[in-house]
N, C-alpha and C. Protein backbone atom coordinates (compact mmCIF):
# COMPACT_ATOMS: atom_id res chain seq x y z
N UNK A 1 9.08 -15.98 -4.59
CA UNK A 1 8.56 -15.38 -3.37
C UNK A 1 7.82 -14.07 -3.72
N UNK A 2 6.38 -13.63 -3.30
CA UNK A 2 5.86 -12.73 -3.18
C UNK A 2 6.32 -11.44 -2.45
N UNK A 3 6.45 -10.76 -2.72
CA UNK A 3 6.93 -9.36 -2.20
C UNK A 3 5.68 -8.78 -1.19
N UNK A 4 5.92 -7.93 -0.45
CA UNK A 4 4.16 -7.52 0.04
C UNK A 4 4.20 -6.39 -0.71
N UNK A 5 4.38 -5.73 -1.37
CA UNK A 5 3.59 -4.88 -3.16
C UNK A 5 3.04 -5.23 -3.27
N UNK A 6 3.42 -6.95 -4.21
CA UNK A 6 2.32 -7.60 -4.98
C UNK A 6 1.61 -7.95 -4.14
N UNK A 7 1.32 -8.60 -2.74
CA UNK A 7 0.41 -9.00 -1.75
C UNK A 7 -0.65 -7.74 -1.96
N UNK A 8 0.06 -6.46 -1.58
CA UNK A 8 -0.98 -5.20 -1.01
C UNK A 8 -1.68 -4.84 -2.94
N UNK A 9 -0.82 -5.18 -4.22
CA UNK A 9 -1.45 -4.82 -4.99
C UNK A 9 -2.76 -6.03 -5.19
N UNK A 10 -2.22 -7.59 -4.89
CA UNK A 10 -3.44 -8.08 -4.87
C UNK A 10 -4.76 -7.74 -4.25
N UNK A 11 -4.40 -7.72 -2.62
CA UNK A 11 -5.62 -7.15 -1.83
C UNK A 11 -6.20 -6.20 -2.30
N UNK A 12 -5.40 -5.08 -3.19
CA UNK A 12 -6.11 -3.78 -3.77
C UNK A 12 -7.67 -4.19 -4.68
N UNK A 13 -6.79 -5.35 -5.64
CA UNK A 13 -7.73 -5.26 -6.77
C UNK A 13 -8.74 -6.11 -6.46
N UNK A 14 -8.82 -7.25 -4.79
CA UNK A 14 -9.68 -7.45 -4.83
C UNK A 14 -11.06 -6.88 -4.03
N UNK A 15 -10.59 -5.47 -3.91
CA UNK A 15 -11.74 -4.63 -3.62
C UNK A 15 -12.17 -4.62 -4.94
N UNK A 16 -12.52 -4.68 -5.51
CA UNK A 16 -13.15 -4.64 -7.42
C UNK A 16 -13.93 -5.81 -7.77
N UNK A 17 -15.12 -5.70 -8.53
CA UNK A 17 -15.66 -6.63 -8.41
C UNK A 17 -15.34 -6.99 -9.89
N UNK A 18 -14.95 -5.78 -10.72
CA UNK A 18 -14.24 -6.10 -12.37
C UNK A 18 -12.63 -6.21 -11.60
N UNK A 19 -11.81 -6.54 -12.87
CA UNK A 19 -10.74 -6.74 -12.90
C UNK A 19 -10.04 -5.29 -13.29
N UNK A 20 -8.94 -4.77 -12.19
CA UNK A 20 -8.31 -3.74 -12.31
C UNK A 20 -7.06 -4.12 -12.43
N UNK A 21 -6.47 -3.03 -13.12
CA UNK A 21 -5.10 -2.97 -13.52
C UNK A 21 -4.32 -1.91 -12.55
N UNK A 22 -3.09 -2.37 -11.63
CA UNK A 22 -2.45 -1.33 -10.80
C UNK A 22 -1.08 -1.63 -11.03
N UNK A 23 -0.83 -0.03 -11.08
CA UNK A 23 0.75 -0.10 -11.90
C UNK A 23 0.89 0.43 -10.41
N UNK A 24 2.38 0.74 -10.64
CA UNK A 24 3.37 1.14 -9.11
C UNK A 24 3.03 2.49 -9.39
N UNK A 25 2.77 3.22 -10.04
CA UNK A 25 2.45 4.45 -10.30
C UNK A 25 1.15 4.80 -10.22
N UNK A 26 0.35 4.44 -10.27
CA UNK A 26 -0.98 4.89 -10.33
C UNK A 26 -1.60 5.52 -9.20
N UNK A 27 -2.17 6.70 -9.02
CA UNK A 27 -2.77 7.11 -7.51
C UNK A 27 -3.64 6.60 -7.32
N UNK A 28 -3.91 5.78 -6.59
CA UNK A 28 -4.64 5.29 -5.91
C UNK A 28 -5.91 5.86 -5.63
N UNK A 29 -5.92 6.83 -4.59
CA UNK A 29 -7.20 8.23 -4.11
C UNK A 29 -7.88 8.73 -5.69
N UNK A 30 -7.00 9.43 -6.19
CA UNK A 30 -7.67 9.96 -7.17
C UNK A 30 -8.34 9.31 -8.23
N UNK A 31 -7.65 7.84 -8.70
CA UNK A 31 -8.00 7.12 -10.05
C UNK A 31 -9.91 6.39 -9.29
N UNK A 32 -9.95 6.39 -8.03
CA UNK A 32 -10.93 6.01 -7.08
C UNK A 32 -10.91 4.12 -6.92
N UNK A 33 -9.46 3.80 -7.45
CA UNK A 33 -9.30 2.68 -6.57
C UNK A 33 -9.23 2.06 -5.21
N UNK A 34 -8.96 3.33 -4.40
CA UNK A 34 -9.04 3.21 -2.67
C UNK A 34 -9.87 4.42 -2.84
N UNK A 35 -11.37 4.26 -1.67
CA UNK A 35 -12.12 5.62 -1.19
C UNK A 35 -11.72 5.61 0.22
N UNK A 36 -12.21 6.65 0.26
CA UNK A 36 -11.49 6.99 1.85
C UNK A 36 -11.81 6.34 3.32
N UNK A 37 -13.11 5.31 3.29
CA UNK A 37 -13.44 3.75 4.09
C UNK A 37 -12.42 2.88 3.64
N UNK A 38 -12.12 2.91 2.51
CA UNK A 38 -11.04 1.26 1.84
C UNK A 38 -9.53 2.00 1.90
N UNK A 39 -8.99 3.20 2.47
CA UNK A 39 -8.10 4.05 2.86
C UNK A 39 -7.91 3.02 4.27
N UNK A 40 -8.44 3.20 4.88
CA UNK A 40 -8.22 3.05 6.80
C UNK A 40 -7.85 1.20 6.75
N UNK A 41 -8.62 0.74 5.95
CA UNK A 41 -8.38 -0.77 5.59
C UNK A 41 -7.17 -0.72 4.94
N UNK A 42 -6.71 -0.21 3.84
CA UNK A 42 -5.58 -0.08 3.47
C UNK A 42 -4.42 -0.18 4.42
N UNK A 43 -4.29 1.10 5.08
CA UNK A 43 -3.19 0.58 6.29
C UNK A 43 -3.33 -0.30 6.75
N UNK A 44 -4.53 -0.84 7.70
CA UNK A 44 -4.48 -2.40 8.34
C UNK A 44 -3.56 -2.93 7.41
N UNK A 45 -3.96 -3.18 6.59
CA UNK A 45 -3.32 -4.19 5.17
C UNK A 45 -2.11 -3.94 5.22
N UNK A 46 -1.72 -3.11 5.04
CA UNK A 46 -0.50 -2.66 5.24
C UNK A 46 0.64 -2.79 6.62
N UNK A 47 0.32 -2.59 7.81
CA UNK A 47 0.36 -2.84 8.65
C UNK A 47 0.66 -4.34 9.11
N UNK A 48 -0.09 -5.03 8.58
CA UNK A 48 -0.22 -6.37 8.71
C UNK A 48 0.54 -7.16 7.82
N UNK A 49 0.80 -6.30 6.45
CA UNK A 49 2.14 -6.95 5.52
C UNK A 49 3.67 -6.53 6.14
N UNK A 50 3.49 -5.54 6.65
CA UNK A 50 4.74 -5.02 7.41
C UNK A 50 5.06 -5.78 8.49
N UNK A 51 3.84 -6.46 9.54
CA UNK A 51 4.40 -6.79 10.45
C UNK A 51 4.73 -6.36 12.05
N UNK A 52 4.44 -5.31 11.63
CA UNK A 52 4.12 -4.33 12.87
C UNK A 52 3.33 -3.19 12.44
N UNK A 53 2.76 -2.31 13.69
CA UNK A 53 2.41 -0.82 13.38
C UNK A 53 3.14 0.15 12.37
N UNK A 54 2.63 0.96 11.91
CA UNK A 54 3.07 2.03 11.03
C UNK A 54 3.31 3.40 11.95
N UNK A 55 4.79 3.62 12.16
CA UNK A 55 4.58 4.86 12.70
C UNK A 55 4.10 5.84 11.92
N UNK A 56 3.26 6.74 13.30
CA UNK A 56 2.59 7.68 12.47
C UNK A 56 3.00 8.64 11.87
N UNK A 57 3.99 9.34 11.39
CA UNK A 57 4.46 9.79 10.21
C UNK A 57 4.57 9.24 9.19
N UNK A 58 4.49 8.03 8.79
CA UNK A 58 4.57 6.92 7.55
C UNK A 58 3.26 7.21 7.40
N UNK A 59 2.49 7.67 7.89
CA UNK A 59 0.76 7.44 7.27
C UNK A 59 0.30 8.89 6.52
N UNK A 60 1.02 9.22 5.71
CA UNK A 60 0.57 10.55 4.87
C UNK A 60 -0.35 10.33 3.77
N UNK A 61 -1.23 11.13 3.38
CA UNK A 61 -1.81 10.54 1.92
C UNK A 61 -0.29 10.68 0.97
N UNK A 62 0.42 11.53 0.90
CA UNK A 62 1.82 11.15 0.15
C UNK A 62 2.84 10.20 0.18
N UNK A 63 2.17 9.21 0.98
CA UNK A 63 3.29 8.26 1.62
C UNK A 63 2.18 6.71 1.19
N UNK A 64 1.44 7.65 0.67
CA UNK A 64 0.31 6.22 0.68
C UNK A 64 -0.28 6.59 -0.75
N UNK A 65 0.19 7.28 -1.59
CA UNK A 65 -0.98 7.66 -2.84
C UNK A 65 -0.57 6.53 -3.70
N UNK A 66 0.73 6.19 -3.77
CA UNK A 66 1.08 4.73 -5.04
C UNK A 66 1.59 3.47 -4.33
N UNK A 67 2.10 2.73 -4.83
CA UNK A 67 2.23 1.28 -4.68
C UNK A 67 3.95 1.94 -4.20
N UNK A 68 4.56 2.73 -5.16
CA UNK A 68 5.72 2.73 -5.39
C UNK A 68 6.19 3.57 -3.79
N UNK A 69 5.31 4.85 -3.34
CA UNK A 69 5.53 5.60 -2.73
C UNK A 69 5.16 4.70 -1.08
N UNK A 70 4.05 3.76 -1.34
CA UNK A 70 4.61 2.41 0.28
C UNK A 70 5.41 1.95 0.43
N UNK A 71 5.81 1.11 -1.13
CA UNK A 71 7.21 0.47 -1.35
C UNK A 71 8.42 1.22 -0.38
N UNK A 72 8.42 2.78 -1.07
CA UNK A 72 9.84 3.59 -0.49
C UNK A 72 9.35 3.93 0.97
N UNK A 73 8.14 3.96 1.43
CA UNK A 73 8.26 4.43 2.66
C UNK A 73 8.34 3.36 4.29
N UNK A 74 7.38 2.11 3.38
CA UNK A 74 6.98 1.05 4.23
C UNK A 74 8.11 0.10 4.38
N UNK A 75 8.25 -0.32 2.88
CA UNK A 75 8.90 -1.95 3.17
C UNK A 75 9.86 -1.19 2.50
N UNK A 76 10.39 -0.69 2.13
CA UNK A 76 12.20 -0.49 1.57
C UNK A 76 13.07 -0.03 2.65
N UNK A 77 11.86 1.06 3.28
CA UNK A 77 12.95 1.35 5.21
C UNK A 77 13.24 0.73 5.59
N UNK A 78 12.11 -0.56 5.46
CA UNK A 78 12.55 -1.69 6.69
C UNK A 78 13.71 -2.22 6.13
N UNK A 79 13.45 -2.85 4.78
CA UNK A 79 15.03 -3.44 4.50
C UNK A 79 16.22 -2.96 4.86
N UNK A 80 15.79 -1.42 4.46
CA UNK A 80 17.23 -0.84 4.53
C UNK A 80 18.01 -0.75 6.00
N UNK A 81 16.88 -0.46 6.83
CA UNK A 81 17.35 -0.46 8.44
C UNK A 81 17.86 -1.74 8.86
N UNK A 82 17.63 -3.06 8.86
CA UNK A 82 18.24 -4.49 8.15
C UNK A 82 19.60 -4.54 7.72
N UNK A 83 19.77 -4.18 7.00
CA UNK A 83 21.30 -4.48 5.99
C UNK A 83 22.34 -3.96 6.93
């Protein structure tokens, strides 16, 4: 089963028309894998792997700069609120 990481890291890389490499660490903004048009798409994406809206405190550039830092903010809350 696909996780939505790997979903949102797929959708990432296929903004690229070469083949990119995205670790859970990597910033995103700065390395210029997301610009700040493919930012606003990002959440959709996000949003839409989640399943519902993103409350708006979840939408920080610090809450959104890595794979790892959606992981803990997006989809690991949700699990955890779950269990």
């Amino acid at each position: 089963m696909t996780t939505e990481i790997e979903r949102l890291r797929s959708w990432l890389a296929g903004l690229h028309e070469v083949p990119v490499i995205i670790d859970d660490d990597i910033d995103l903004i700065e390395s210029g894998l997301v610009t700040s048009l493919q930012f606003v798409s990002m959440v959709m994406e996000i949003e839409r792997l989640h399943g519902s809206r993103l409350e708006p405190g979840v939408i920080t550039i610090e809450k959104m700069r890595t794979l790892r830092a959606i992981d803990a903010a997006v989809f690991r809350s949700r699990t955890e609120l779950t269990l």
